[in-house]
PDB file of N, CA and C in Angstrom:
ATOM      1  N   UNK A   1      -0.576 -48.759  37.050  1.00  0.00           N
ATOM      2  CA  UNK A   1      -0.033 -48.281  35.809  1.00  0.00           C
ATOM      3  C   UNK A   1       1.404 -47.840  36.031  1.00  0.00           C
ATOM      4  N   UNK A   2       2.141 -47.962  35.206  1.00  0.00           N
ATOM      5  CA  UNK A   2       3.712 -47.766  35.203  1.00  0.00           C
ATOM      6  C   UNK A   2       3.674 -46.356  34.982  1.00  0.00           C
ATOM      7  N   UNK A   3       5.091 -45.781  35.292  1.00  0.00           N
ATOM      8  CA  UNK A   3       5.402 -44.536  35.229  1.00  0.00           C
ATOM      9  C   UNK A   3       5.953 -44.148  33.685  1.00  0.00           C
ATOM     10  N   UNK A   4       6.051 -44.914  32.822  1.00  0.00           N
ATOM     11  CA  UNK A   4       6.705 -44.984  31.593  1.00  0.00           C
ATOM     12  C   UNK A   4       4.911 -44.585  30.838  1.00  0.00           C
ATOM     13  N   UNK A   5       4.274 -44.939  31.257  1.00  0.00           N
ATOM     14  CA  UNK A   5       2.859 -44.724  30.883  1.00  0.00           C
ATOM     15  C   UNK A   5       2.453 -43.424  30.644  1.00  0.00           C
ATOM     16  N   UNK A   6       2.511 -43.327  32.196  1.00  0.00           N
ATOM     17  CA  UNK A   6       1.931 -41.306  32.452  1.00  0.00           C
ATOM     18  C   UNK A   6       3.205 -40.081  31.927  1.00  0.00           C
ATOM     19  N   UNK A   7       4.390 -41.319  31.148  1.00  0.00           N
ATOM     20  CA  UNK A   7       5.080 -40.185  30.664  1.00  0.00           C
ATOM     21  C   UNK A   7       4.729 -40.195  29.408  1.00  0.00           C
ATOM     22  N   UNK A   8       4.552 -40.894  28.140  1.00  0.00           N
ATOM     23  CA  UNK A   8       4.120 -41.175  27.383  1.00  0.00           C
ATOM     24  C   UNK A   8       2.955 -40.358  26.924  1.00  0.00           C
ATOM     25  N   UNK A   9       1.912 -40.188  28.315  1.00  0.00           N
ATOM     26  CA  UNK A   9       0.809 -39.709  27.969  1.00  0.00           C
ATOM     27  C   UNK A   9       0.947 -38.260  28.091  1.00  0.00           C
ATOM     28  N   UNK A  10       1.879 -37.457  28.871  1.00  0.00           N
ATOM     29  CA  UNK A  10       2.241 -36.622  28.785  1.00  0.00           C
ATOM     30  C   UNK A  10       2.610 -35.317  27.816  1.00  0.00           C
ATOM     31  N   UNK A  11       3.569 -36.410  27.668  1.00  0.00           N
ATOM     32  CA  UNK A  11       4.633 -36.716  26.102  1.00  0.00           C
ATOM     33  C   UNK A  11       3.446 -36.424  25.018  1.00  0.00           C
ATOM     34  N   UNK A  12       2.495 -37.003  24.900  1.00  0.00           N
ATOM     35  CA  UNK A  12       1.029 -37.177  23.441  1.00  0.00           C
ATOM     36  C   UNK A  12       0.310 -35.654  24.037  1.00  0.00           C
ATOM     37  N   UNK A  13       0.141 -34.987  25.531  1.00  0.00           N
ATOM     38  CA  UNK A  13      -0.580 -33.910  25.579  1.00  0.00           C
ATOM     39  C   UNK A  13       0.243 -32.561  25.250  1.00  0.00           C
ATOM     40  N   UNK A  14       1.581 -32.389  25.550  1.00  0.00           N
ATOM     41  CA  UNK A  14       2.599 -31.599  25.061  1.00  0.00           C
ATOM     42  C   UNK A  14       2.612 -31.579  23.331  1.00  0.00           C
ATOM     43  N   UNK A  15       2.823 -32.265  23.150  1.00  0.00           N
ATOM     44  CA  UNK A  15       2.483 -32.589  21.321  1.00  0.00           C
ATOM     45  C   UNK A  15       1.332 -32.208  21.136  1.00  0.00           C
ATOM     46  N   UNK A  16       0.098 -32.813  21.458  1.00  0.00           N
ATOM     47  CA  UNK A  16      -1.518 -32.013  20.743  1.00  0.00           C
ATOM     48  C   UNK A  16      -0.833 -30.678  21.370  1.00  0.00           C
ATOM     49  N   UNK A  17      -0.871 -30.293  22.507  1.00  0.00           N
ATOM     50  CA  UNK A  17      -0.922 -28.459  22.629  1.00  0.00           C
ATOM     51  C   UNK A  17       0.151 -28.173  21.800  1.00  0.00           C
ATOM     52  N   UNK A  18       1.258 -28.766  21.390  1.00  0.00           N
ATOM     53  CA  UNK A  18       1.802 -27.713  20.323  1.00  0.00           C
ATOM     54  C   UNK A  18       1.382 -27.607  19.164  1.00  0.00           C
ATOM     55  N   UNK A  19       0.871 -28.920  18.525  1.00  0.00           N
ATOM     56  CA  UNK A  19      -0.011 -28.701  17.371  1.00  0.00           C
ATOM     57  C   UNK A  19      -0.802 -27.574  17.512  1.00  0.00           C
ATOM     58  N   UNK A  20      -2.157 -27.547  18.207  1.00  0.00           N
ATOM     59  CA  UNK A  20      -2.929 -26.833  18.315  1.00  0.00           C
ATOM     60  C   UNK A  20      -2.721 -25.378  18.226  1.00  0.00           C
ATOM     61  N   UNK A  21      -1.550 -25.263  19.222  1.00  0.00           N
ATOM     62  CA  UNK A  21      -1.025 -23.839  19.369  1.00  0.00           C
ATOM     63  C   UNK A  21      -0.083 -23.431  18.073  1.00  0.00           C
ATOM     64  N   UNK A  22       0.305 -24.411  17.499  1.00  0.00           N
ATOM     65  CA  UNK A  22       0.685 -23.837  16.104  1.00  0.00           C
ATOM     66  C   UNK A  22      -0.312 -23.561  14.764  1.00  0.00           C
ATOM     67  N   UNK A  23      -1.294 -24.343  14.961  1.00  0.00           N
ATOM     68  CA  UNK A  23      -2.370 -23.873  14.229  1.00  0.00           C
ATOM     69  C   UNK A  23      -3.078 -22.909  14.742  1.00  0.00           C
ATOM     70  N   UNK A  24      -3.543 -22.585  15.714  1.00  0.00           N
ATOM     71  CA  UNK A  24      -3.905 -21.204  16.077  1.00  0.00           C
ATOM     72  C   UNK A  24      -3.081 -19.987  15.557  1.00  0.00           C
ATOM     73  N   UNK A  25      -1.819 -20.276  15.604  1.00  0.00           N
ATOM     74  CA  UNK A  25      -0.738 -18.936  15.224  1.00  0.00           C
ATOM     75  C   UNK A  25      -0.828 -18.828  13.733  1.00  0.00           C
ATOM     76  N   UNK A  26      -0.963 -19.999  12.861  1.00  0.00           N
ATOM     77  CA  UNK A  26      -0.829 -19.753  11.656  1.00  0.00           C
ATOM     78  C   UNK A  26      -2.530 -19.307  10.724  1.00  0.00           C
ATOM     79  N   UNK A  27      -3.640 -19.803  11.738  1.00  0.00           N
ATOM     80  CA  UNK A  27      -4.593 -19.107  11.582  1.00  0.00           C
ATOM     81  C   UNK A  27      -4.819 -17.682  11.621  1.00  0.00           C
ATOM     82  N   UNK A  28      -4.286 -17.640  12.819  1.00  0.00           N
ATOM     83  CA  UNK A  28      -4.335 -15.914  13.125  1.00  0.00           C
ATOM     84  C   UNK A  28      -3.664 -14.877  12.394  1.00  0.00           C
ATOM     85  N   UNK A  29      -2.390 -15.604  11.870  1.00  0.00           N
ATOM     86  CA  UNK A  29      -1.569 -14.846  10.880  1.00  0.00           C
ATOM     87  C   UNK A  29      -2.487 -14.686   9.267  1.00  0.00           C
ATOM     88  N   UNK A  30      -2.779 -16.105   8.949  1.00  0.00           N
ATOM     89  CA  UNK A  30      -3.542 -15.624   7.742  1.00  0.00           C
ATOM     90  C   UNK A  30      -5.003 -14.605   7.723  1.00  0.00           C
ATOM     91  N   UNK A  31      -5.448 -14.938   9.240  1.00  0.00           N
ATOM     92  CA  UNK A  31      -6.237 -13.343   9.004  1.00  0.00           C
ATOM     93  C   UNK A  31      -5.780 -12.799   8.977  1.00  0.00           C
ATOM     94  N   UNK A  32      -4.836 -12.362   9.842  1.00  0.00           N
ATOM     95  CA  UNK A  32      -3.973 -10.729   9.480  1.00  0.00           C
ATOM     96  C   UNK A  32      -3.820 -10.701   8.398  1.00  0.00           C
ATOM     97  N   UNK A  33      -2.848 -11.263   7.239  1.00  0.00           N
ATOM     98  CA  UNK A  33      -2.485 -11.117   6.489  1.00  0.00           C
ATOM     99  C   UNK A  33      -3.536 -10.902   5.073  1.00  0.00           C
ATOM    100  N   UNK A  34      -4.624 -11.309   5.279  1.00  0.00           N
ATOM    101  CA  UNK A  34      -6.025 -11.371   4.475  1.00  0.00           C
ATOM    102  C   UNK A  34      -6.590  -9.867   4.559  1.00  0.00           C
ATOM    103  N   UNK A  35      -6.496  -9.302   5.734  1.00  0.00           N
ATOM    104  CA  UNK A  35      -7.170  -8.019   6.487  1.00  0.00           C
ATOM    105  C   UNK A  35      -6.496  -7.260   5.936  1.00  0.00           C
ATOM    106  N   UNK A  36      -4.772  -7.207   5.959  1.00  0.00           N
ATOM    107  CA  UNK A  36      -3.350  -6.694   5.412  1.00  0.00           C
ATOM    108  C   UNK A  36      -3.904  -5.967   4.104  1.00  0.00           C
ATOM    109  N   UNK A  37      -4.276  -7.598   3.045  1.00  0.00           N
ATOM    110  CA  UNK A  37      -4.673  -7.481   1.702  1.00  0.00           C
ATOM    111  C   UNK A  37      -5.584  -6.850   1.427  1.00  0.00           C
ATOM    112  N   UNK A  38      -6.520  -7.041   1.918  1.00  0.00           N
ATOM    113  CA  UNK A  38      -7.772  -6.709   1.242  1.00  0.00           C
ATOM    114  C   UNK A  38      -7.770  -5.163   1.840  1.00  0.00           C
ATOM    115  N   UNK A  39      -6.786  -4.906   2.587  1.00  0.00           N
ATOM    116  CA  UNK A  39      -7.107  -3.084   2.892  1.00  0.00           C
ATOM    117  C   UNK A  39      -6.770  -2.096   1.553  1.00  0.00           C
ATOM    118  N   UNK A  40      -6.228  -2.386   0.775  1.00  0.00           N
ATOM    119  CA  UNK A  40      -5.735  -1.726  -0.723  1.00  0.00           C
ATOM    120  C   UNK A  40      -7.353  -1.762  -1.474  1.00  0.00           C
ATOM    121  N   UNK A  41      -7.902  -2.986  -1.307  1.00  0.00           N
ATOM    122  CA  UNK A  41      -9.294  -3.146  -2.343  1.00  0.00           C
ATOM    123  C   UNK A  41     -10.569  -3.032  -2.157  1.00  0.00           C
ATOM    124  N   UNK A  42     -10.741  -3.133  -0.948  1.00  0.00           N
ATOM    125  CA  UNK A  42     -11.909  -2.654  -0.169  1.00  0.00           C
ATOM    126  C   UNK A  42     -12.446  -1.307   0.180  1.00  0.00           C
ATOM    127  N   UNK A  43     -13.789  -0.805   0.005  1.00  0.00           N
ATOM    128  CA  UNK A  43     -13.937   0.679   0.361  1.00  0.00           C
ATOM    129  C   UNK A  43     -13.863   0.820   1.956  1.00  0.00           C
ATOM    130  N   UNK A  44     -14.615  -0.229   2.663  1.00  0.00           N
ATOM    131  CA  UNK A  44     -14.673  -0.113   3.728  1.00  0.00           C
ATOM    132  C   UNK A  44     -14.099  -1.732   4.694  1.00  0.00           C
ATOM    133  N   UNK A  45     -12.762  -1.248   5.467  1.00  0.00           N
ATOM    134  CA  UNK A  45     -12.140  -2.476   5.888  1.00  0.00           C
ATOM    135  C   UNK A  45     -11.983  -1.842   7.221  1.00  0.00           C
ATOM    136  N   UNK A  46     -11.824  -3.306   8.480  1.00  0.00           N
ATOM    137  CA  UNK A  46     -12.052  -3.056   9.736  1.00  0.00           C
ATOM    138  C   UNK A  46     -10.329  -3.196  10.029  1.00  0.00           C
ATOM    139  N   UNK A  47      -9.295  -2.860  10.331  1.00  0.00           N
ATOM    140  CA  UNK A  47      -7.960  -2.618  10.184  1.00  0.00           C
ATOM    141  C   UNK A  47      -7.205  -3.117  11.691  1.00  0.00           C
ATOM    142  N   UNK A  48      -8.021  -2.763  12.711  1.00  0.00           N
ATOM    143  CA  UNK A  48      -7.898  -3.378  13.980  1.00  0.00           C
ATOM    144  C   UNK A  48      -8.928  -3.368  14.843  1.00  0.00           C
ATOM    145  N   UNK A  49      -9.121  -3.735  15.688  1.00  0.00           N
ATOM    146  CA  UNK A  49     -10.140  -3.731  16.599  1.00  0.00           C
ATOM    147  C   UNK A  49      -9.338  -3.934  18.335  1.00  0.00           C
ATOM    148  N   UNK A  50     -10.228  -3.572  19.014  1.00  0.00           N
ATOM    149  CA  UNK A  50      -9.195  -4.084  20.998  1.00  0.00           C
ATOM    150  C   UNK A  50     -10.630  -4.122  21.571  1.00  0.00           C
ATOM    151  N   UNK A  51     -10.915  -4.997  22.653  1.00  0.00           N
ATOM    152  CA  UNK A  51     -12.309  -4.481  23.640  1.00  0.00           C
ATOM    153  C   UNK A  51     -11.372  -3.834  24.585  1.00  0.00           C
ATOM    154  N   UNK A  52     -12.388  -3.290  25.298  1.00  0.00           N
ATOM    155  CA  UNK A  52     -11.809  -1.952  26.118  1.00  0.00           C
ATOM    156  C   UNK A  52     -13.070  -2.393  27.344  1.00  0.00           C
ATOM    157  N   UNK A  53     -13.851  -3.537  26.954  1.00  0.00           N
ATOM    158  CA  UNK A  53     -14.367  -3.933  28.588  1.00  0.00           C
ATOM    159  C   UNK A  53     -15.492  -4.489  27.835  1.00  0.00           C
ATOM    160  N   UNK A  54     -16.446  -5.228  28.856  1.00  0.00           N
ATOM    161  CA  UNK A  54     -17.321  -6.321  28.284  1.00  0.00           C
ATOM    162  C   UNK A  54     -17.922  -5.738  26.877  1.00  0.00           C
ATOM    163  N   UNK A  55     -18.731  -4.808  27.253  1.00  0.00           N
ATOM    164  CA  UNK A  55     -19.416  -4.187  26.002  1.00  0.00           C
ATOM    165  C   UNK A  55     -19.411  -3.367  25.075  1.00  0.00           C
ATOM    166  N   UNK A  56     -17.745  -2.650  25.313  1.00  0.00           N
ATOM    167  CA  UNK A  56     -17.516  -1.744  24.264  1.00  0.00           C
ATOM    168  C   UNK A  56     -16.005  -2.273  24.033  1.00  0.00           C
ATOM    169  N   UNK A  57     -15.988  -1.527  22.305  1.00  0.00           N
ATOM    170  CA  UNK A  57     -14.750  -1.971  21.829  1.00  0.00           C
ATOM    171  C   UNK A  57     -14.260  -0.761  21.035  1.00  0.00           C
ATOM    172  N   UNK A  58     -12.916  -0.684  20.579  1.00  0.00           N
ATOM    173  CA  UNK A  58     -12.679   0.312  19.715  1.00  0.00           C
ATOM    174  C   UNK A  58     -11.995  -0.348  18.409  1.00  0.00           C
ATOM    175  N   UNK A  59     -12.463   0.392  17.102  1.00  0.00           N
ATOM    176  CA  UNK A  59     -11.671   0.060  15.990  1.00  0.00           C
ATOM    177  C   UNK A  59     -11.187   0.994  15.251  1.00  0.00           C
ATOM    178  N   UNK A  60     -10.067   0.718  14.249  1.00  0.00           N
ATOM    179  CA  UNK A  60      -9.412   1.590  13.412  1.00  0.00           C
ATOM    180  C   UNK A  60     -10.218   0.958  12.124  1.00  0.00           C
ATOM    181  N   UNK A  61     -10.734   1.568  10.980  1.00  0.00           N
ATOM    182  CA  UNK A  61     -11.651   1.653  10.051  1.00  0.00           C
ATOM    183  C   UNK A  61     -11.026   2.256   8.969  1.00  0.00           C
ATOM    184  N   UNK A  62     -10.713   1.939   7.645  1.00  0.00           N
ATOM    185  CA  UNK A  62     -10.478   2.684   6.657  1.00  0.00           C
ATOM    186  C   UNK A  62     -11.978   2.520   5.761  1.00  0.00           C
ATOM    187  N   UNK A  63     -12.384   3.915   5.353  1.00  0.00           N
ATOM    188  CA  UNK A  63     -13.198   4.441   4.458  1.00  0.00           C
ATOM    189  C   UNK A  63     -12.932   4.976   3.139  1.00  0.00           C
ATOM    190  N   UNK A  64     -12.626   4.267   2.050  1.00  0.00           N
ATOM    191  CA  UNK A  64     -11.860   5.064   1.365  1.00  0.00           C
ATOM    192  C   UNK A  64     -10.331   5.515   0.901  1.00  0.00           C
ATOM    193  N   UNK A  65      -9.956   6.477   1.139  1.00  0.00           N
ATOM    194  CA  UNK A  65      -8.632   6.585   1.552  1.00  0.00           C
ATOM    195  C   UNK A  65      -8.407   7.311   2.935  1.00  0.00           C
ATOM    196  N   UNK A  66      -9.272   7.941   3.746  1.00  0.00           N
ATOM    197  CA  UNK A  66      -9.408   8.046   5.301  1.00  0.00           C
ATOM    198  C   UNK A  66      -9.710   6.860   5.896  1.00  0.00           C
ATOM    199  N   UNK A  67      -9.171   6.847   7.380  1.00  0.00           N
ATOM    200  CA  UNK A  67      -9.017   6.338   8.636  1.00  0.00           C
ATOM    201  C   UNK A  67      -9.484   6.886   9.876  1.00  0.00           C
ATOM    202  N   UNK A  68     -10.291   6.034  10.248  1.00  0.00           N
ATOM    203  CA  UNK A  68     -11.095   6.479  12.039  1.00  0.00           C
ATOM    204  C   UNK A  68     -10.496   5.407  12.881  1.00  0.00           C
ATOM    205  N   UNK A  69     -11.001   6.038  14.142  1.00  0.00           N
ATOM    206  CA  UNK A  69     -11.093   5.754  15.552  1.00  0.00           C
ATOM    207  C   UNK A  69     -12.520   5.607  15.721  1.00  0.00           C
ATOM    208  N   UNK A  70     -13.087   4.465  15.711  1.00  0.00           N
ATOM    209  CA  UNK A  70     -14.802   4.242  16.233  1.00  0.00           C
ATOM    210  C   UNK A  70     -14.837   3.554  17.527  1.00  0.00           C
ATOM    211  N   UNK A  71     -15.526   4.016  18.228  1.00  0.00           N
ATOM    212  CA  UNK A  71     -15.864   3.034  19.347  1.00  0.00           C
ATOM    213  C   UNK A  71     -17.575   2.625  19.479  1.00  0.00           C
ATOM    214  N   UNK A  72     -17.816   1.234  20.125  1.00  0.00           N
ATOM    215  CA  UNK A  72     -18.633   0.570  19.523  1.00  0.00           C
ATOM    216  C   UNK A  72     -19.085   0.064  20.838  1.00  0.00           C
ATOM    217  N   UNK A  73     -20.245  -0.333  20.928  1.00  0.00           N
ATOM    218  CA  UNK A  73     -20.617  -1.233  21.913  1.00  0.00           C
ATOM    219  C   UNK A  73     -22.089  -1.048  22.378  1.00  0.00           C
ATOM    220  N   UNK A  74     -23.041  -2.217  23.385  1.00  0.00           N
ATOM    221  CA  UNK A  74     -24.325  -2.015  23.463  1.00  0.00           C
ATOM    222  C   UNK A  74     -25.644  -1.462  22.392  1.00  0.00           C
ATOM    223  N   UNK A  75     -25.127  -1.764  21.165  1.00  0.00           N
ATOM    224  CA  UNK A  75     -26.202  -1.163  19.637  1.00  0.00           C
ATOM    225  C   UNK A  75     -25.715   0.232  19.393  1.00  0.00           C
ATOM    226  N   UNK A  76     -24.653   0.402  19.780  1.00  0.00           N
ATOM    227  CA  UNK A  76     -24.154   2.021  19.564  1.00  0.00           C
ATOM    228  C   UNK A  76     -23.022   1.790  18.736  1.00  0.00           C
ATOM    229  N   UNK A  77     -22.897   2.866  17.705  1.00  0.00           N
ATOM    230  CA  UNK A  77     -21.410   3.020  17.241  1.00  0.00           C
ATOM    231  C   UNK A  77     -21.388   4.361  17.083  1.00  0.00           C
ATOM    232  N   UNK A  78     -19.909   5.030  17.574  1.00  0.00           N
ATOM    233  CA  UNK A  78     -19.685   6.284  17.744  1.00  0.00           C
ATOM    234  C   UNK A  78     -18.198   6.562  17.059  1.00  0.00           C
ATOM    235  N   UNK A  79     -18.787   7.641  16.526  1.00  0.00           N
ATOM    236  CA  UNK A  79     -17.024   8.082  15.535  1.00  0.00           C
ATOM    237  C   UNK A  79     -16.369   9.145  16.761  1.00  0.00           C
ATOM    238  N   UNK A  80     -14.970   8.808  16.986  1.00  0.00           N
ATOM    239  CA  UNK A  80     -13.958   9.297  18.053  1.00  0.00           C
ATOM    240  C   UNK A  80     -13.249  10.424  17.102  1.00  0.00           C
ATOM    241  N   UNK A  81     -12.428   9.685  15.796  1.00  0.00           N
ATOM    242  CA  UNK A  81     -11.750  10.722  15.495  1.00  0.00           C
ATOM    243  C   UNK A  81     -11.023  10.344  14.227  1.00  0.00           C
ATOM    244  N   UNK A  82     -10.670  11.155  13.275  1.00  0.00           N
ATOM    245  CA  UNK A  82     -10.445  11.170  12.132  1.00  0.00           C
ATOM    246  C   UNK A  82      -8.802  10.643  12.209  1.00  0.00           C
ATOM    247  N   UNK A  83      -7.837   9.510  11.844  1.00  0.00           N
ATOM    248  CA  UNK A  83      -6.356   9.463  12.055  1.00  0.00           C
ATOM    249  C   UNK A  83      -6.190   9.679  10.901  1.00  0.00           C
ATOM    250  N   UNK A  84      -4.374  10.197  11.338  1.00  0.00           N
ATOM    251  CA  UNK A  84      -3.852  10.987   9.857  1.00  0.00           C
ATOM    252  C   UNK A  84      -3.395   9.912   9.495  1.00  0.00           C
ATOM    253  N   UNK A  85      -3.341   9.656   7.892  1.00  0.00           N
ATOM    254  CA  UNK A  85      -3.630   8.411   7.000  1.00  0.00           C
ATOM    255  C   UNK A  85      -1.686   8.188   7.003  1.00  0.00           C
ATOM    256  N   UNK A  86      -1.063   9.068   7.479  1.00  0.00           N
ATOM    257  CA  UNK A  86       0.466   8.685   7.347  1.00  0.00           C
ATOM    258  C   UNK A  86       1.237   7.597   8.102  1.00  0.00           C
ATOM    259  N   UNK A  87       0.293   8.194   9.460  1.00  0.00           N
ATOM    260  CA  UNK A  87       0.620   7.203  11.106  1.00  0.00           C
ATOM    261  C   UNK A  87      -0.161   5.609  10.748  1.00  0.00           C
ATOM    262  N   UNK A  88      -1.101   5.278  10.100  1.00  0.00           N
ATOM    263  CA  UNK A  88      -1.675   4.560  10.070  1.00  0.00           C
ATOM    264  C   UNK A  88      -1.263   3.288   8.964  1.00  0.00           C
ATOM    265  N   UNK A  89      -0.801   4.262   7.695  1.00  0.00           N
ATOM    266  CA  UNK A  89       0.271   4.099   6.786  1.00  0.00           C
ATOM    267  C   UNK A  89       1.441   3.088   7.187  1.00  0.00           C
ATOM    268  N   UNK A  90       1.878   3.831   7.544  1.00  0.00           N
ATOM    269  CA  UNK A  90       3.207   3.600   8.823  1.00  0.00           C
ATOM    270  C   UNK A  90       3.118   2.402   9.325  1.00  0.00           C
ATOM    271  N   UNK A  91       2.172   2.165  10.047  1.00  0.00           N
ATOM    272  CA  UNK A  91       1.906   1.030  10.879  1.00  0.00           C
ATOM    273  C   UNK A  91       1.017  -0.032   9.881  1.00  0.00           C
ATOM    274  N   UNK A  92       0.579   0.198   8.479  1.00  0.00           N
ATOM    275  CA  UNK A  92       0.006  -0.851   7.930  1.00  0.00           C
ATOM    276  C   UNK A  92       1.678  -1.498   7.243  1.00  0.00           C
ATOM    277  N   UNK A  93       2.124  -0.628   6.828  1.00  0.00           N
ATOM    278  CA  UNK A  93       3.836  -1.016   6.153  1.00  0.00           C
ATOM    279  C   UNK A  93       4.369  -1.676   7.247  1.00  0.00           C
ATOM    280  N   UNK A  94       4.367  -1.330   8.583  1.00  0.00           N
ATOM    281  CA  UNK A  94       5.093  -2.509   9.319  1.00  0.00           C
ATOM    282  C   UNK A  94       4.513  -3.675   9.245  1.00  0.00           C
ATOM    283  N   UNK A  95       3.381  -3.619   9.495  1.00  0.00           N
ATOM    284  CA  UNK A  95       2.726  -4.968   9.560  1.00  0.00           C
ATOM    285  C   UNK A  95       2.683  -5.914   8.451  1.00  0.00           C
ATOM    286  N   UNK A  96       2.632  -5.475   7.060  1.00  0.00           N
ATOM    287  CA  UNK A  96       2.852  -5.800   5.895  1.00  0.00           C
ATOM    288  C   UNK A  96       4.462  -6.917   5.754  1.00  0.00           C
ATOM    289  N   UNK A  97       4.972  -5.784   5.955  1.00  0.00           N
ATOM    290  CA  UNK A  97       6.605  -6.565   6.365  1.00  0.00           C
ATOM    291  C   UNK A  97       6.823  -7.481   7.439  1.00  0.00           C
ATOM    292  N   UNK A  98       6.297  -7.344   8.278  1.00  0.00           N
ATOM    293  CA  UNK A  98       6.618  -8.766   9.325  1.00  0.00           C
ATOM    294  C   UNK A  98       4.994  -9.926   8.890  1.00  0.00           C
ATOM    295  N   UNK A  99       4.233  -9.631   7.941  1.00  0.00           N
ATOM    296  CA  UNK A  99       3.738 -10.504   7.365  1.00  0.00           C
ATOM    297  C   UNK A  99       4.608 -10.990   6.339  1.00  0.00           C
ATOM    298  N   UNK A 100       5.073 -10.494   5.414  1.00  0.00           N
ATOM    299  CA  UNK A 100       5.983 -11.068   3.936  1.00  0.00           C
ATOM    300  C   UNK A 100       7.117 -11.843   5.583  1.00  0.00           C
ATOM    301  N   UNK A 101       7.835 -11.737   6.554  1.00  0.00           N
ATOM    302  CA  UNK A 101       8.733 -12.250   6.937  1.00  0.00           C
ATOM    303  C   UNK A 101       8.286 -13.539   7.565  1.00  0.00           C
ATOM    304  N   UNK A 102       6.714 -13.585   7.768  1.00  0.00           N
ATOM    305  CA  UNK A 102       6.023 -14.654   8.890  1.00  0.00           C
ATOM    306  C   UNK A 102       6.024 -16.024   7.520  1.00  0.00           C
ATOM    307  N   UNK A 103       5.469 -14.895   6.301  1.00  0.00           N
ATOM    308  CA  UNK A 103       5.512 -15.761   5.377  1.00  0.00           C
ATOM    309  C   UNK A 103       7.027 -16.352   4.608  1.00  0.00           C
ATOM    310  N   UNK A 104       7.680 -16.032   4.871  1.00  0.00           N
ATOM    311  CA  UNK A 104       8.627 -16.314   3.884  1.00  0.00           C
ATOM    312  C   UNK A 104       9.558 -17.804   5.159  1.00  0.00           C
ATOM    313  N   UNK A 105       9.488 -17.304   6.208  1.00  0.00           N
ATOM    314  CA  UNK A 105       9.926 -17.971   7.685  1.00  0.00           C
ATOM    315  C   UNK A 105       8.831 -19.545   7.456  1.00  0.00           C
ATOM    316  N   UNK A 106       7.529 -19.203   6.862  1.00  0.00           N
ATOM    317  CA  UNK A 106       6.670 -20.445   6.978  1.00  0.00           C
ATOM    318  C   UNK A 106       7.121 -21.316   5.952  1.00  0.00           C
ATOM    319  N   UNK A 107       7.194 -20.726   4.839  1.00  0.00           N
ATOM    320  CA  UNK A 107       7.695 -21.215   4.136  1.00  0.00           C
ATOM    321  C   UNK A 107       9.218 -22.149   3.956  1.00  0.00           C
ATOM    322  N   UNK A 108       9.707 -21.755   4.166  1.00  0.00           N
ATOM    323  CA  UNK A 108      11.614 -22.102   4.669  1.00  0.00           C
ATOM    324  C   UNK A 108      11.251 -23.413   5.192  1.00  0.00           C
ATOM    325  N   UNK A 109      10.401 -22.931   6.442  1.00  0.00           N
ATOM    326  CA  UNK A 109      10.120 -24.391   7.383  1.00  0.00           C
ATOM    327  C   UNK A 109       9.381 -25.521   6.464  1.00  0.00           C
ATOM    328  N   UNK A 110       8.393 -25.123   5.484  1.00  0.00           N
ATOM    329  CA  UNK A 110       7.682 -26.238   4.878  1.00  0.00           C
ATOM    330  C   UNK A 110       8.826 -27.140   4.108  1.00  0.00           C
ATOM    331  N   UNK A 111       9.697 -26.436   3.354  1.00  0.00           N
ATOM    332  CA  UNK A 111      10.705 -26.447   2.257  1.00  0.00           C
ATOM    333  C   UNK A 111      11.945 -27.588   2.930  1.00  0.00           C
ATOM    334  N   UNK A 112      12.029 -27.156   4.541  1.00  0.00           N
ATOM    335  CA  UNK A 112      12.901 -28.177   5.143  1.00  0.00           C
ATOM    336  C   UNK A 112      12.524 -29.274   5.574  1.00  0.00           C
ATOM    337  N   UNK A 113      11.091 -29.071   5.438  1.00  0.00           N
ATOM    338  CA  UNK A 113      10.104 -30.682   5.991  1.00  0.00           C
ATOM    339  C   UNK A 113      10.330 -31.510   4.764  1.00  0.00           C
ATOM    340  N   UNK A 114      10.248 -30.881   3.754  1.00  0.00           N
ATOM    341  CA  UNK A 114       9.764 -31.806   2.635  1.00  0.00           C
ATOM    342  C   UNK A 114      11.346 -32.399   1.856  1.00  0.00           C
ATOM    343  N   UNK A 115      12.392 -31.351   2.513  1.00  0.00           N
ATOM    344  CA  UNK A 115      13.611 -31.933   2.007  1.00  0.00           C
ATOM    345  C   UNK A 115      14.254 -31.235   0.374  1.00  0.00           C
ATOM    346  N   UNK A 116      13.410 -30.395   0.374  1.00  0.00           N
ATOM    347  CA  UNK A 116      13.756 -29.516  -0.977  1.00  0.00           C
ATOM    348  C   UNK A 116      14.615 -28.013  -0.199  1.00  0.00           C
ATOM    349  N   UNK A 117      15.861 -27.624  -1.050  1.00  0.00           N
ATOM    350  CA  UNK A 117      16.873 -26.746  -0.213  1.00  0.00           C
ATOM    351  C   UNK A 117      15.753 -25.286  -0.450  1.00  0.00           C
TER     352      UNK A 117
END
């Protein structure tokens, strides 16, 4: 087989992984951005989550108009601690904003594919 071959084929696996890896990013963003939303309308929304080792995890939880710290794991769930709804606030408004920017950035890019300014 020629070397023009195994570059080629290369060339086609660099391309699927960027596809892929760009659909993963734009997946992941529209959950966020879904999670983002629906935290205004929902009584009870899961806001973040991290594992912290095979079987336990911790999440930030809005109830209402309060916010916890739960940690979770092995058929257990345990309330840690009540967060003040300002800090949490805070950090839903950032995230909010570099969502409207992920979106507005996705957009731009669709707008230059298709050839419309």
């Amino acid at each position: 087989m020629s070397g023009s071959f195994w570059l080629s084929y290369a060339f086609a696996l660099v391309v699927v992984a960027l596809l892929l890896g760009g659909l993963y990013a734009i997946v992941r963003g529209l959950a966020r951005g879904r999670i983002l939303v629906s935290a205004d309308r929902r009584l009870v929304t899961v806001l973040e989550s991290t594992v912290r080792s095979q079987h336990s995890t911790l999440h930030v939880i809005k109830v209402g108009a309060r916010y916890y710290l739960i940690g979770g794991g092995q058929g257990h769930v345990t309330s840690i601690t009540e967060l003040p709804a300002e800090e949490v606030e805070a950090w839903l408004d950032t995230q909010r904003a570099l969502l409207r920017t992920t979106q507005r950035s996705i957009a731009d890019l669709v707008k230059s594919l298709r050839g419309k300014p």
